[in-house]
Protein backbone atom coordinates (compact mmCIF):
# COMPACT_ATOMS: atom_id res chain seq x y z
CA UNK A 1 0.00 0.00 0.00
CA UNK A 2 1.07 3.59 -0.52
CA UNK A 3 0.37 6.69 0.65
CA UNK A 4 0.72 10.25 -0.72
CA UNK A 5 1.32 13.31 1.98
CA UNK A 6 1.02 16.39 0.62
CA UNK A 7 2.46 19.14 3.32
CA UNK A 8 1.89 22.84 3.99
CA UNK A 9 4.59 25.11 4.12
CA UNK A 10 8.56 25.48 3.55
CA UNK A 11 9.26 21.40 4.73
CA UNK A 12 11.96 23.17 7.09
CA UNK A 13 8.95 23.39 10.66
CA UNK A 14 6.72 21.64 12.16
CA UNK A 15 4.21 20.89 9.91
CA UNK A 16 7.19 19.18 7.85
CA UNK A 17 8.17 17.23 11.13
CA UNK A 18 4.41 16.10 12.05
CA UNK A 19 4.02 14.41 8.11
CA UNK A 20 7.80 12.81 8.93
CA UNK A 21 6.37 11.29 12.13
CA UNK A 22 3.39 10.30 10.21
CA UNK A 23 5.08 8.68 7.00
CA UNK A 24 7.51 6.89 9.51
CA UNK A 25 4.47 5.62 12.00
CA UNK A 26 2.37 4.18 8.52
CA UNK A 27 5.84 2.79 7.14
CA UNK A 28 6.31 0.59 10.49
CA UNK A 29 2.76 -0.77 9.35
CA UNK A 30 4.20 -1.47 6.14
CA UNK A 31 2.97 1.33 3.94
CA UNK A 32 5.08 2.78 1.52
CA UNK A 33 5.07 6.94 1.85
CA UNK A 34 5.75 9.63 -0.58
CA UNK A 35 5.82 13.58 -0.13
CA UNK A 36 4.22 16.38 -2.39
CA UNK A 37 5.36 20.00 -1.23
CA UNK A 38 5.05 23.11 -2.67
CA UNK A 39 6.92 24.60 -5.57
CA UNK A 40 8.69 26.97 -4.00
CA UNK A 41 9.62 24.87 -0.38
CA UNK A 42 13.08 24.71 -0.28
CA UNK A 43 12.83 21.14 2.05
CA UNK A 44 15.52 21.23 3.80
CA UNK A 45 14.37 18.70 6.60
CA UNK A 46 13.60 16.43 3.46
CA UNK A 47 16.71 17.02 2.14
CA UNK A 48 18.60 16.48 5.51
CA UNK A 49 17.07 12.69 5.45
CA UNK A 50 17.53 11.84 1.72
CA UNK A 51 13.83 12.30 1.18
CA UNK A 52 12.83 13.26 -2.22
CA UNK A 53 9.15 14.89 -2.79
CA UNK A 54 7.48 16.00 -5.58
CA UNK A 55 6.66 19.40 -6.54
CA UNK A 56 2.66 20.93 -6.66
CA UNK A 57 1.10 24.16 -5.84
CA UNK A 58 -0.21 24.40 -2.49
CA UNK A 59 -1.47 27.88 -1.55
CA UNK A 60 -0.99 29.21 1.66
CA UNK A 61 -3.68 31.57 3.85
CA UNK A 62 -1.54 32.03 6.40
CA UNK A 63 -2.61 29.24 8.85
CA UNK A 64 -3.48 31.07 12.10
CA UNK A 65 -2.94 34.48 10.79
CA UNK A 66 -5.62 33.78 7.93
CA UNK A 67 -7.96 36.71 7.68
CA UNK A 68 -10.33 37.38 4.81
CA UNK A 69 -8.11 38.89 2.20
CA UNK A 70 -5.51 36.07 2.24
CA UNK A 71 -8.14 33.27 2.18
CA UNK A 72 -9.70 34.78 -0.95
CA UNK A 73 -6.63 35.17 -2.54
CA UNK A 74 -5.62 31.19 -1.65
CA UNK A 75 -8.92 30.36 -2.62
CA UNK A 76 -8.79 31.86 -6.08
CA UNK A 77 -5.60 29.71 -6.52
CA UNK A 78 -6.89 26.49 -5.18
CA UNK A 79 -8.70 25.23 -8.17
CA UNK A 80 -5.82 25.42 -10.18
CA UNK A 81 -3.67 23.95 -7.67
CA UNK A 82 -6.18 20.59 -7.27
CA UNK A 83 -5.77 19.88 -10.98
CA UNK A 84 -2.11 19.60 -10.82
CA UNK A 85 -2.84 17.52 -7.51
CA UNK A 86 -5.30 15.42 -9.39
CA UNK A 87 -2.62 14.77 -12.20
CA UNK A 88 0.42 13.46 -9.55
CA UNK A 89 -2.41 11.10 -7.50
CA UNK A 90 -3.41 9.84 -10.75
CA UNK A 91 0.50 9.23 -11.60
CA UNK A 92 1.39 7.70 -8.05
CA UNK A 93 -1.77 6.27 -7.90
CA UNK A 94 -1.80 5.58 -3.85
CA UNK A 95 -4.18 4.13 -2.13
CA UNK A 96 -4.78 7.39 0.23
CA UNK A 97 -3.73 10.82 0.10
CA UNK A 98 -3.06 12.56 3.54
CA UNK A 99 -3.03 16.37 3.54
CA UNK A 100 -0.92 17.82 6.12
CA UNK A 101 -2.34 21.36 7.93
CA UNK A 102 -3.51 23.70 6.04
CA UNK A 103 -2.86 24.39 2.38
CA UNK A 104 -1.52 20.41 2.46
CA UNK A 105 -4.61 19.67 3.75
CA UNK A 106 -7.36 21.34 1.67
CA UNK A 107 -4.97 20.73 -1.60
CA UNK A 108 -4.72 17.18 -0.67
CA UNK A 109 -8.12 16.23 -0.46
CA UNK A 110 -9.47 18.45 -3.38
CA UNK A 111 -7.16 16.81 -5.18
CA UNK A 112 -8.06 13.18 -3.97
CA UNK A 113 -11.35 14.08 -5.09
CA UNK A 114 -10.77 15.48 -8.31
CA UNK A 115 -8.44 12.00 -9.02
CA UNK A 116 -11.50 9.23 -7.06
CA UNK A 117 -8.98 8.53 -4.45
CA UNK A 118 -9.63 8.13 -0.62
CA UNK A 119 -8.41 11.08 1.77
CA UNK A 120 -8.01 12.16 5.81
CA UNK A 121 -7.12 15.35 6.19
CA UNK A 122 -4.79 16.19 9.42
CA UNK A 123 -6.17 19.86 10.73
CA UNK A 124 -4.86 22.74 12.85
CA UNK A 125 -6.51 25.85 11.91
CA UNK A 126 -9.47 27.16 12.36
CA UNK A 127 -9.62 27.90 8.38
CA UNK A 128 -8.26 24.03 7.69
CA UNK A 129 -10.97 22.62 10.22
CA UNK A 130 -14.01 24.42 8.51
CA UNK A 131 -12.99 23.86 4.81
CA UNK A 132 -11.92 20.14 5.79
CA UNK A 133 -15.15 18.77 7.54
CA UNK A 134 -17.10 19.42 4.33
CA UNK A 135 -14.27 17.11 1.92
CA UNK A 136 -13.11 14.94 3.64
CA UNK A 137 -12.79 12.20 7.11
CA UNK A 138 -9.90 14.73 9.24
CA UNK A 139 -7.88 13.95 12.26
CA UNK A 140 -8.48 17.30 14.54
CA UNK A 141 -4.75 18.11 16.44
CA UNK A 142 -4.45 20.27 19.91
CA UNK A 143 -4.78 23.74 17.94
CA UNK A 144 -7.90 22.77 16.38
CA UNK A 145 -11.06 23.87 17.70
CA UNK A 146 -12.48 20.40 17.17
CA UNK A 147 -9.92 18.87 18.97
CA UNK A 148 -11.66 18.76 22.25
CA UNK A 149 -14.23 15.85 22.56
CA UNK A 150 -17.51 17.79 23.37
CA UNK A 151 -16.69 20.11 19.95
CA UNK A 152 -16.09 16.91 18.04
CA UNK A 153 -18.98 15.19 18.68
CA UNK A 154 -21.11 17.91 17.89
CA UNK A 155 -19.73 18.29 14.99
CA UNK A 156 -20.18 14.58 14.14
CA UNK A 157 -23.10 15.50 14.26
CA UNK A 158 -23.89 18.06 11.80
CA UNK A 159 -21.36 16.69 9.00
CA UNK A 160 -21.20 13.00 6.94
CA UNK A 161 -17.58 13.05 7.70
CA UNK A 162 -16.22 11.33 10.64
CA UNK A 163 -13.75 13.43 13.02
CA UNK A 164 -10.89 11.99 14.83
CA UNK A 165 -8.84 14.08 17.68
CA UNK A 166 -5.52 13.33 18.25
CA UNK A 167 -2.60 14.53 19.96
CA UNK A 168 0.68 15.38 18.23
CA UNK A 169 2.67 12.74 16.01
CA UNK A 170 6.15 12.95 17.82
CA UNK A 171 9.35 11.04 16.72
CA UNK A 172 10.15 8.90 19.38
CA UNK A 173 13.92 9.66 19.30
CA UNK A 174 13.04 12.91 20.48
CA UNK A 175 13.24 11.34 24.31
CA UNK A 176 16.80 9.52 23.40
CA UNK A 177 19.13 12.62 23.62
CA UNK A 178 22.41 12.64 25.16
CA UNK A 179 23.30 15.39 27.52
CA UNK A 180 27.29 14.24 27.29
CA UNK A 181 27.08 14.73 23.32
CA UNK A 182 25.26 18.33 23.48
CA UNK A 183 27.50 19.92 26.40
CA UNK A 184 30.95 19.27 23.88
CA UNK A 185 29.07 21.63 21.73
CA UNK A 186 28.00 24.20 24.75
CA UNK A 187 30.31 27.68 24.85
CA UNK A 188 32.57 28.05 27.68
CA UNK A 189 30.32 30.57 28.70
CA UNK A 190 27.79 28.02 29.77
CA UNK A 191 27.65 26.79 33.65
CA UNK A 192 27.07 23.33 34.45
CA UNK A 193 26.37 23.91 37.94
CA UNK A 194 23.39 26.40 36.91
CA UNK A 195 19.58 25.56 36.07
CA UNK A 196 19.13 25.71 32.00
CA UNK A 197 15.88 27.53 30.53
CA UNK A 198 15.71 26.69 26.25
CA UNK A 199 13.62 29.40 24.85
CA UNK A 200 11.84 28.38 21.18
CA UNK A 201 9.16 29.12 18.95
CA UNK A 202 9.96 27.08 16.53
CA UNK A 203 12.47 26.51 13.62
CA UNK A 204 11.93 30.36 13.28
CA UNK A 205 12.29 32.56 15.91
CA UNK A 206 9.60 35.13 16.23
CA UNK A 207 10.18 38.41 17.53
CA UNK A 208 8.11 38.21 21.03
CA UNK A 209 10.16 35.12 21.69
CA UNK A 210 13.44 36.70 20.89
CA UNK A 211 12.55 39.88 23.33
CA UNK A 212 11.62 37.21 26.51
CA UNK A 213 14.41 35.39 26.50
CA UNK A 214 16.76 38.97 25.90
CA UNK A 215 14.26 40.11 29.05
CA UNK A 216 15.34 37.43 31.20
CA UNK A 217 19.11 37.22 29.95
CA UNK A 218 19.10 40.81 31.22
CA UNK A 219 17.76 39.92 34.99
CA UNK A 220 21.12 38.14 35.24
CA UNK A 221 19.52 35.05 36.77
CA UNK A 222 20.88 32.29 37.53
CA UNK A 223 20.07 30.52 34.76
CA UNK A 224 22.05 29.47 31.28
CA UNK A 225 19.42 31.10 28.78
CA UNK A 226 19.39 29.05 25.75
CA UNK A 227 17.65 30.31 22.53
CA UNK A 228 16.97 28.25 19.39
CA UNK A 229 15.14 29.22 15.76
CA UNK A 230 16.50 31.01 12.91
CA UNK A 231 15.26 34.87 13.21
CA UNK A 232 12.95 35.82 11.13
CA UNK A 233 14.76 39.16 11.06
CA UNK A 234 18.18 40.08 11.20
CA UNK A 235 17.46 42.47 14.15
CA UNK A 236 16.08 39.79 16.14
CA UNK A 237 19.56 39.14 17.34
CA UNK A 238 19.89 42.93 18.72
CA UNK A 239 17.59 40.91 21.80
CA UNK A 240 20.19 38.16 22.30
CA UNK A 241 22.98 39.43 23.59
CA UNK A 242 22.65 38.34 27.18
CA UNK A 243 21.52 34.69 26.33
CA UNK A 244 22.90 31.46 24.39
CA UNK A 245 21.58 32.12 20.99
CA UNK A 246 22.34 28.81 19.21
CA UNK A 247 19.88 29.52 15.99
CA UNK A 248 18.52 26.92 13.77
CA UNK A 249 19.40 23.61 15.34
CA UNK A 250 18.81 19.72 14.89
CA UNK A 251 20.15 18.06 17.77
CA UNK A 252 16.64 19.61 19.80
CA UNK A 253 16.62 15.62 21.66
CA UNK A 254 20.33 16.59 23.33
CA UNK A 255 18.78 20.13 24.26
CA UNK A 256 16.06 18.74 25.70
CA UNK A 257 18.01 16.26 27.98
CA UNK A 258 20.12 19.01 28.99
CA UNK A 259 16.96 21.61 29.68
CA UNK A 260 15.54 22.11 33.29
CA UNK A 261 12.58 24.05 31.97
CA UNK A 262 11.28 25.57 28.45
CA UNK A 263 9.57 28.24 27.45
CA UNK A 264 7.99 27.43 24.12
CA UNK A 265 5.18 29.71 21.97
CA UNK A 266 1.58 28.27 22.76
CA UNK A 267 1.64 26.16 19.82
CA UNK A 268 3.13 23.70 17.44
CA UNK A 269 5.13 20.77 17.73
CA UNK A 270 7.59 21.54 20.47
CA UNK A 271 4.89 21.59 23.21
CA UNK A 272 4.17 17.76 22.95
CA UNK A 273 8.20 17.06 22.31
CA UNK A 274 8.40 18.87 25.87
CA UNK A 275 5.86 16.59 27.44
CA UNK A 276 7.21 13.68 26.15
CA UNK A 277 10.28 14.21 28.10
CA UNK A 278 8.82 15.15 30.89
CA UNK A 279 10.13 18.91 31.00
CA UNK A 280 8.81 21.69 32.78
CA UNK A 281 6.81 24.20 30.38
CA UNK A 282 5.90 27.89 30.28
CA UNK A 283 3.96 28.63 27.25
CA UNK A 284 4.41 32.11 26.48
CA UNK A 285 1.08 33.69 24.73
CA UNK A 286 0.51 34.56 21.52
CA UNK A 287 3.91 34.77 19.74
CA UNK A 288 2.23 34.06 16.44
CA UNK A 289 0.23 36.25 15.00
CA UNK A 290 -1.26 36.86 18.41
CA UNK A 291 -3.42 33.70 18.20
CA UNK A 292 -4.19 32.03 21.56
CA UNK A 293 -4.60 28.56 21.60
CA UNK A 294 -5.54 27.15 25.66
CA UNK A 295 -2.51 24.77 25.90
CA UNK A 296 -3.12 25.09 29.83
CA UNK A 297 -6.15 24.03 29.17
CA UNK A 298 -5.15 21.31 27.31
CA UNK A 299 -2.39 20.04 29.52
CA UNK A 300 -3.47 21.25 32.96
CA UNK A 301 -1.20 21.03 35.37
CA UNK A 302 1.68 20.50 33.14
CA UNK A 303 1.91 23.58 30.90
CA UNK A 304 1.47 27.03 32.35
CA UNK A 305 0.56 30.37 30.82
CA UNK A 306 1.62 33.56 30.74
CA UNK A 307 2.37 37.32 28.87
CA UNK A 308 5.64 38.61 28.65
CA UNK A 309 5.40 40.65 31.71
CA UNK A 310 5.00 38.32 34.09
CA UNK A 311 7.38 35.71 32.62
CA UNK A 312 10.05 36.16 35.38
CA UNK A 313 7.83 35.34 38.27
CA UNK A 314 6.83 32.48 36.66
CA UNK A 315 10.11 30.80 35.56
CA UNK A 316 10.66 31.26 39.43
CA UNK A 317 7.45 30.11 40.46
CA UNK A 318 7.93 27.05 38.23
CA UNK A 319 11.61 26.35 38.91
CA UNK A 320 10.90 25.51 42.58
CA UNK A 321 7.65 23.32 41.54
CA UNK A 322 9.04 21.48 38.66
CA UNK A 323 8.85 18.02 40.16
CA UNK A 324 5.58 18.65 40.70
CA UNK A 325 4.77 19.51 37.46
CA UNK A 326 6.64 16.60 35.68
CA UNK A 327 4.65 14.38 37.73
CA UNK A 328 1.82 15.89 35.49
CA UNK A 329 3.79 15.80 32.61
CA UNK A 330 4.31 11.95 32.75
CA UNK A 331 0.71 11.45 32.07
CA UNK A 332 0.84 13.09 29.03
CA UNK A 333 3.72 11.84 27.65
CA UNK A 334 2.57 8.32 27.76
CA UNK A 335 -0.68 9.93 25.62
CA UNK A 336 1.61 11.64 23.43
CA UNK A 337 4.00 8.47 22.35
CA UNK A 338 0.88 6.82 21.62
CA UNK A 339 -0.51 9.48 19.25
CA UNK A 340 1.78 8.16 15.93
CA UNK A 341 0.53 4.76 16.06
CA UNK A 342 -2.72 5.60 16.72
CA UNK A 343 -2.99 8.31 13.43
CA UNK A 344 -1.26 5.64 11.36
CA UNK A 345 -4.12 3.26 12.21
CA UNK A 346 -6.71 5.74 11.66
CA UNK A 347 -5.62 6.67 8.19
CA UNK A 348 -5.05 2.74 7.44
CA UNK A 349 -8.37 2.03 8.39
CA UNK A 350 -9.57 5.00 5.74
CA UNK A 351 -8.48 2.68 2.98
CA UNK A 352 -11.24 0.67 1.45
CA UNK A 353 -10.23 -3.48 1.51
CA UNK A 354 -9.18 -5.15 -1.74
């Protein structure tokens, strides 16, 4: 059996990461996977694993930022788009297609429609969740406001299409770092015998992220201040000076071995990665695009919340309750390893028996 993904965005982030975790989770059942990203993706976490992928248009609205303008514009583009997704299902011809968030996701199962194939749809947006219960059978992640049971259901309800919640697809290697092999690569600047806080929003670094960690390099804790993610400016790195600022990365399972707490964006991948090992987590609010997406909520008890300004109490507050919290955080990890198998069954069972 195969199976085509077709994923939103540059394949360098997350959403690249989640279809990995999925293509690797359906391959240990013995399905062969294959990628479809955007023309203009430059793939480099594809090209990092000697992954090839084929090339399609897949329009972007701007995920959480989406506002009226940009999802008219995608829209008009869409159409076109879908035919040239028809025309690679109808070369590959898999048994499934699996759109990825987003633009993946609505392109994907146009497409599948346009070529008679069977489709899921993975969803994370607000925009992906609305256009996707109408097409297609989805799987509803954390940021999705279908994700939580009573908002599934009554959606069930209203729609033909079935809807799955799910945590986060994480790559289980992610809990195997090695806090030897990432402290050869730390500056001598860096003190073992201090607590170590990794500031992140991602693979890019966002410019509310890169002024809290400068905030609390400044207090002179202490505290090593780690900070990872390329900027998205160049100015970005005017914030840094008083921190660690180790910038686009891919050895995140040593960093989070040698982390005593993180402070992460209130989204995306790295919030499950976290739990999964058991770390300590402030999720700082609405990095991106000012979106706010209840991760305490979510996790209670393991993830707490809060605005810039009262970040430093908190990394206090948590630092002298972090067993506490990992105690929490256990609970969810064992939810969270289970999430890859479970997505890879759900889209297995999708595909009609021969």
């Amino acid at each position: 059996m195969k199976a085509l993904l077709t994923v939103t965005g540059r394949g360098m982030g997350g959403d690249a990461v989640i279809a990995l975790n999925i293509a690797k989770a359906l391959e240990k059942k013995g399905m062969k996977c294959e990628f479809a990203l955007d023309h203009q993706a430059p793939g480099l976490l594809f090209k990092k694993r000697g992954i090839s992928w084929h090339k399609i248009s897949i329009p972007q609205a701007g995920g959480h930022a989406a506002n009226k303008y940009t999802l008219l514009k995608a829209s008009a583009k869409s159409l076109l788009a879908a035919k040239e997704g028809a025309k690679l299902i109808r070369t590959l011809n898999p048994d499934i297609v699996v759109g990825v968030i987003g633009g993946g996701a609505i392109i994907g199962a146009l497409s599948a429609r346009l070529a008679n194939i069977p489709s899921i749809g993975v969803v994370a947006t607000p925009t992906d969740s609305k256009i996707l219960i109408k097409i297609t059978e989805i799987i509803a992640l954390p940021e999705s406001p279908l994700f939580r049971q009573g908002e599934v259901e009554e959606t069930q309800l209203k729609s033909k299409n079935k809807v799955h919640s799910s945590y986060l697809p994480i790559n289980h290697d992610i809990v195997r770092g090695s806090r030897e092999n990432i402290m050869k690569s730390m500056p001598s600047s860096f003190k073992k015998d201090w607590p170590t806080i990794l500031f992140s929003s991602g693979s890019s670094l966002f410019e509310k992220m890169a002024q809290a960690a400068g905030k609390i390099g400044d207090q002179k804790l202490d505290a090593n201040i780690l900070v990872v993610g390329e900027p998205l400016k160049e100015e970005l790195n005017d914030y840094l000076k008083s921190t660690l600022n180790l910038g686009y990365v891919d050895n995140l399972p040593d960093l989070y071995r040698l982390a005593d707490l993180v402070v992460l964006s209130d989204d995306g991948l790295m919030i499950h990665e976290a739990l999964a090992c058991e770390l300590p987590i402030i999720a700082l609010l609405r990095v991106k695009y000012g979106r706010y997406h209840n991760m305490e909520g979510i996790f209670p008890g393991a993830v707490v919340e809060c605005d810039l300004d009262e970040l430093e109490d908190n990394i206090k507050h948590v630092l002298e309750i972090k067993d506490e919290i990992k105690d929490k955080s256990k609970i969810y990890a064992e939810l969270i390893k289970d999430a890859s198998p479970k997505i890879a069954e759900i889209i297995m069972g999708k595909i009609p028996k021969k």
